[in-house]
Protein backbone atom coordinates (compact mmCIF):
# COMPACT_ATOMS: atom_id res chain seq x y z
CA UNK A 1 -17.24 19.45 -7.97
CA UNK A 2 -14.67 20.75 -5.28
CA UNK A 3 -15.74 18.10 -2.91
CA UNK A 4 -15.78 15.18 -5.25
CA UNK A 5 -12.03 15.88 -6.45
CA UNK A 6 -11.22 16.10 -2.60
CA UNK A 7 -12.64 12.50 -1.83
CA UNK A 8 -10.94 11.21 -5.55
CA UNK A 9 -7.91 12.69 -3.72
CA UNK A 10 -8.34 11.01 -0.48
CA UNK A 11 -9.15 7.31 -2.26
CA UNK A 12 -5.61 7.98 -3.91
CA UNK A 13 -4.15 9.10 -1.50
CA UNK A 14 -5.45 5.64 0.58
CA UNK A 15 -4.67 3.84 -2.44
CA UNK A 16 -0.85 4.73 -2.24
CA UNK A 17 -0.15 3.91 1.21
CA UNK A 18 -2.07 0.09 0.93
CA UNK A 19 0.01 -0.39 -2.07
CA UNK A 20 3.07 0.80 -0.26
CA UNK A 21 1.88 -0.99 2.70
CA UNK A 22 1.66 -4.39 0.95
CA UNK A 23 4.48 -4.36 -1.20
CA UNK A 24 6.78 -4.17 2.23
CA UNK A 25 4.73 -6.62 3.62
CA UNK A 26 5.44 -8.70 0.42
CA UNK A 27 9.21 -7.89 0.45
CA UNK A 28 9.79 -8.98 4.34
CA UNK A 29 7.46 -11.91 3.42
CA UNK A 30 9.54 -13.30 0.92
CA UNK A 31 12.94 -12.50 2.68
CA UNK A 32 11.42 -14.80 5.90
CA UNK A 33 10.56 -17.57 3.77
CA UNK A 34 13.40 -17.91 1.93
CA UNK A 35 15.65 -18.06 5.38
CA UNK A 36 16.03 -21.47 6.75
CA UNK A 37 14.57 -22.28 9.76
């Protein structure tokens, strides 16, 4: 039971930073399309 909340913790843990991850990567996406090139 130990070791199962320890991988749960891990996926979330994952989770978090790929959500982090792509909501920057949306944010500086949007900011370089909306400059004129």
């Amino acid at each position: 039971m130990m070791l199962l909340g320890y991988a749960f913790g891990g996926v979330w843990l994952g989770l978090n930073v790929l959500v982090m991850e792509l909501f920057r990567f949306s944010r500086r996406f949007t900011k370089l399309r909306n400059e004129p090139n």
